[in-house]
N, C-alpha and C. Protein backbone atom coordinates (compact mmCIF):
# COMPACT_ATOMS: atom_id res chain seq x y z
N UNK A 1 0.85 -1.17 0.00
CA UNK A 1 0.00 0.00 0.00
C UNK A 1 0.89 1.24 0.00
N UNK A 2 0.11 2.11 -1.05
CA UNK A 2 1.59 3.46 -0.79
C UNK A 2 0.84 4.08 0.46
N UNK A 3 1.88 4.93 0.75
CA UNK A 3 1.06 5.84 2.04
C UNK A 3 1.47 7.46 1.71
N UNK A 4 0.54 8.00 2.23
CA UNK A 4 0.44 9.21 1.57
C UNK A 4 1.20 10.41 2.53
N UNK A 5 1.88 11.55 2.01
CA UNK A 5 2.92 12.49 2.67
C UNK A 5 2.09 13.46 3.49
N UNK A 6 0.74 13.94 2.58
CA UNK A 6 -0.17 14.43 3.13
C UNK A 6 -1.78 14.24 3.12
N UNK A 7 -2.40 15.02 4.06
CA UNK A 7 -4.13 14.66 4.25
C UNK A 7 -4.86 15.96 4.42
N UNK A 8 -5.57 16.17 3.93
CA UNK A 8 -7.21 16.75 4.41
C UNK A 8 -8.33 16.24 4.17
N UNK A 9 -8.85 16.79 4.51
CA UNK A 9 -10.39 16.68 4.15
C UNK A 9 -10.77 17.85 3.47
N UNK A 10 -11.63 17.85 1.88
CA UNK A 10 -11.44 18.95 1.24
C UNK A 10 -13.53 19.18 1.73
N UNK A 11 -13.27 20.86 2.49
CA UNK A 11 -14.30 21.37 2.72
C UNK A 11 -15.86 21.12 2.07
N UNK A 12 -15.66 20.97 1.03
CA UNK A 12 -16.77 21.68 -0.16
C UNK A 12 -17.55 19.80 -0.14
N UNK A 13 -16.47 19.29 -0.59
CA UNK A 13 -17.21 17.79 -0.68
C UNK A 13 -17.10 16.83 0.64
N UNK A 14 -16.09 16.96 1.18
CA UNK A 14 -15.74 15.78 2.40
C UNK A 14 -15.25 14.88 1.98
N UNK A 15 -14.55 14.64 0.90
CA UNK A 15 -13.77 13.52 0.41
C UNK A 15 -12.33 13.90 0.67
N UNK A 16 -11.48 12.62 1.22
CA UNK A 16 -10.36 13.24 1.62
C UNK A 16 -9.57 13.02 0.32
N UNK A 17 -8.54 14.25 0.24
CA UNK A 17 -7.28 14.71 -0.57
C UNK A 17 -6.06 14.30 0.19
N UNK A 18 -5.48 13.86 -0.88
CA UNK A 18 -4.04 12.93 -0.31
C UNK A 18 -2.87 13.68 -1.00
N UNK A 19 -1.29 13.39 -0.58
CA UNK A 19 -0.41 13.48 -2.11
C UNK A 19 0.30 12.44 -1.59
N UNK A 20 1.04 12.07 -2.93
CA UNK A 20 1.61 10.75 -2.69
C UNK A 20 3.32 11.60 -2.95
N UNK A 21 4.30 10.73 -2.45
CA UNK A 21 5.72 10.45 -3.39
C UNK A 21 5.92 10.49 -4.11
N UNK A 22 6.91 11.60 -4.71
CA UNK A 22 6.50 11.12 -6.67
C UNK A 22 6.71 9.55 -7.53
N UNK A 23 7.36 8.88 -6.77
CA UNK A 23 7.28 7.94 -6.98
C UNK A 23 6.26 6.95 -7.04
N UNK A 24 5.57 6.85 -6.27
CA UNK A 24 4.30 6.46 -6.02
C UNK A 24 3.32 7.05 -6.84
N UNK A 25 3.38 8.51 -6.95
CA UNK A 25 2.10 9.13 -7.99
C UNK A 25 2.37 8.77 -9.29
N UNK A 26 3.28 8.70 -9.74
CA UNK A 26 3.77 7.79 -11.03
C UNK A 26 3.44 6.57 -11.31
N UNK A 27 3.30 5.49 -10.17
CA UNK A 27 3.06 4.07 -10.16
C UNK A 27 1.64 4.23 -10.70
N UNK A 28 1.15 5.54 -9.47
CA UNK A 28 -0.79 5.05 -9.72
C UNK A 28 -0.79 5.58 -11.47
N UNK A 29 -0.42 6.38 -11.49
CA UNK A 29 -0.87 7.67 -12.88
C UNK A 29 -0.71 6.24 -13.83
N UNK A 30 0.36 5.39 -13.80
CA UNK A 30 0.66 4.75 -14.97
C UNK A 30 -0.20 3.22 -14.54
N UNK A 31 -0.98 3.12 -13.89
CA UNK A 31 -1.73 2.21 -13.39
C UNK A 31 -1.47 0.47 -12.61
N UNK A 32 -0.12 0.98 -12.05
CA UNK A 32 0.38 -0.12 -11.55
C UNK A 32 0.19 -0.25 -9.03
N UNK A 33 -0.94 1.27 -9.34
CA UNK A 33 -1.37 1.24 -8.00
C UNK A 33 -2.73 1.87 -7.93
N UNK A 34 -3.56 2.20 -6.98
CA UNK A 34 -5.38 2.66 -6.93
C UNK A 34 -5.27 3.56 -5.97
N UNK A 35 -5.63 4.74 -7.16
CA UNK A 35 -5.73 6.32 -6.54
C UNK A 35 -6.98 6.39 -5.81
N UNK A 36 -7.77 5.15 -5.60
CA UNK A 36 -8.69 5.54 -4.46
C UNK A 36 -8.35 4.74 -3.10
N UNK A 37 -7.87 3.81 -2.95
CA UNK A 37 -7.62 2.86 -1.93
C UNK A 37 -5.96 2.89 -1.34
N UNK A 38 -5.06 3.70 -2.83
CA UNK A 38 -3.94 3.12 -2.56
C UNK A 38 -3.12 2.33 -1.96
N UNK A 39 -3.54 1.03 -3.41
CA UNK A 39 -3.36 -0.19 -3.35
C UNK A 39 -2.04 -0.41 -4.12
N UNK A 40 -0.70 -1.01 -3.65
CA UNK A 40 0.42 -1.05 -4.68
C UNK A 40 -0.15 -2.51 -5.19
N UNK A 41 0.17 -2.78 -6.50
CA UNK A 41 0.23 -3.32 -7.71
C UNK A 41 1.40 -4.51 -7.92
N UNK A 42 2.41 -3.75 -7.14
CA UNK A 42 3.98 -4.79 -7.53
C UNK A 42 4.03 -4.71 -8.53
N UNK A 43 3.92 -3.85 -9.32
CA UNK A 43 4.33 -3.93 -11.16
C UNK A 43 3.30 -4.36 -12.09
N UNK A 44 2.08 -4.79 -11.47
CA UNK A 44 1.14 -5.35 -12.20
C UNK A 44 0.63 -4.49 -12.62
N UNK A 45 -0.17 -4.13 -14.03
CA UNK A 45 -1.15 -3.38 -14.51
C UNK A 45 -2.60 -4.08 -14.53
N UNK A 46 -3.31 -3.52 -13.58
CA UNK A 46 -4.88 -3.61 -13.37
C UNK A 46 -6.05 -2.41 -13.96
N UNK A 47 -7.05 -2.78 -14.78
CA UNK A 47 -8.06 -2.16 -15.11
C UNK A 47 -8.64 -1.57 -14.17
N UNK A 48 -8.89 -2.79 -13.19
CA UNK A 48 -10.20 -2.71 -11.67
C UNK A 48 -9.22 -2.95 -10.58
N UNK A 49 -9.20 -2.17 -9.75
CA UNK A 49 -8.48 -2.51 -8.91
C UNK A 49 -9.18 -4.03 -8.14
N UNK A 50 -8.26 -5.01 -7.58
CA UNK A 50 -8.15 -5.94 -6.93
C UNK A 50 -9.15 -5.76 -5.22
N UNK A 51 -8.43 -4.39 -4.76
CA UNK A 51 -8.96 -4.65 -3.39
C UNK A 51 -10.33 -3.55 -3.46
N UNK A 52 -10.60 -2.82 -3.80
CA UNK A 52 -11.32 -1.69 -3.64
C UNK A 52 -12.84 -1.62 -4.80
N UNK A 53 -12.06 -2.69 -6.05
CA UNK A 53 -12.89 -2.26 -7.20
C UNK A 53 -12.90 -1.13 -8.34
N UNK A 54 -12.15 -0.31 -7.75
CA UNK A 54 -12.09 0.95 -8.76
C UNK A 54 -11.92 0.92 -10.10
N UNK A 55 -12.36 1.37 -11.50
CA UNK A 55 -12.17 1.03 -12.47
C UNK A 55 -11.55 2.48 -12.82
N UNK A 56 -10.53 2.37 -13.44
CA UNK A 56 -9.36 3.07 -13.96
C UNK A 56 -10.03 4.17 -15.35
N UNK A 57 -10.30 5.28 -15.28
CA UNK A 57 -10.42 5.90 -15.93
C UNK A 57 -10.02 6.47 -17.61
N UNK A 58 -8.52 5.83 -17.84
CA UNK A 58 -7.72 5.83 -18.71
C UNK A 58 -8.25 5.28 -19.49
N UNK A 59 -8.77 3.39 -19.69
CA UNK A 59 -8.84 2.99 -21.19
C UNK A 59 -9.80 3.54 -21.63
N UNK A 60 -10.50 4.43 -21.24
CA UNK A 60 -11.83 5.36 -22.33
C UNK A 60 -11.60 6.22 -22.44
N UNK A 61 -10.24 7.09 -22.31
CA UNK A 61 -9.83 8.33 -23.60
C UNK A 61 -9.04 7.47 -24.38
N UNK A 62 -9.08 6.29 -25.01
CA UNK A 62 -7.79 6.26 -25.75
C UNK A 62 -8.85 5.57 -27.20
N UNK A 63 -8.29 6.91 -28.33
CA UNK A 63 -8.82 6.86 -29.04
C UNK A 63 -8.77 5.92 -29.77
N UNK A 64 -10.16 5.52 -30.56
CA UNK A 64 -9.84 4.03 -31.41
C UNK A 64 -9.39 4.08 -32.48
N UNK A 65 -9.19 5.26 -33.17
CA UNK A 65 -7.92 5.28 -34.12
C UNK A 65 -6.68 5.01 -34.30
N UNK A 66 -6.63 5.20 -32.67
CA UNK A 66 -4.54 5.12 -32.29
C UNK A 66 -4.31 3.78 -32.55
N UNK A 67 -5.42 2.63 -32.35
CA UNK A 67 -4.90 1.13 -32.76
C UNK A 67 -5.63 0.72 -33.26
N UNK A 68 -6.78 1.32 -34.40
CA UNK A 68 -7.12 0.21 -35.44
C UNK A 68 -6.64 0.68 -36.92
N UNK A 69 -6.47 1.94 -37.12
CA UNK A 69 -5.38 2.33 -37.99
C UNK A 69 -4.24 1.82 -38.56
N UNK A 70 -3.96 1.87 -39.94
CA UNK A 70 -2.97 1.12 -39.74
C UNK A 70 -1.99 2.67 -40.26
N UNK A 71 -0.37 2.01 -39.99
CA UNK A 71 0.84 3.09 -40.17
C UNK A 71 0.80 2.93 -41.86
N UNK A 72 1.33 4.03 -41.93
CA UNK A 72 1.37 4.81 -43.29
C UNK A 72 2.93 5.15 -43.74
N UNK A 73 3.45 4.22 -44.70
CA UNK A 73 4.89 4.63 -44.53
C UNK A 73 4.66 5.49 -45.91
């Protein structure tokens, strides 16, 4: 589990705000940890997270051109 450097509680909603290590914010960003539970991964890449459930926001901006296209030499 990463653990986080800092905490609040953000006023407006009541959901708490974290920051991580940059090391760690890198792991989650690139999806090998869960920016809601922060859950480490060990290197694994997960869609849904394992302990929490969270589903990863990323594979639905990625446009379906970038891989059904083909290269153009």
């Amino acid at each position: 589990m990463f653990e986080f450097t800092w905490s609040r509680q953000n006023p407006e909603t009541g959901e708490l705000e974290f920051g991580l290590a940059p090391e760690d914010f890198e792991a989650v960003r690139q999806g090998y940890g869960c920016a809601t539970c922060l859950a480490d991964f060990h290197g694994i890449y997960h869609l849904r997270c394992p302990v929490c459930g969270e589903t990863r926001p990323q594979p639905q901006l990625v446009v379906r051109q970038w891989w059904t296209s083909r290269s153009i030499v």
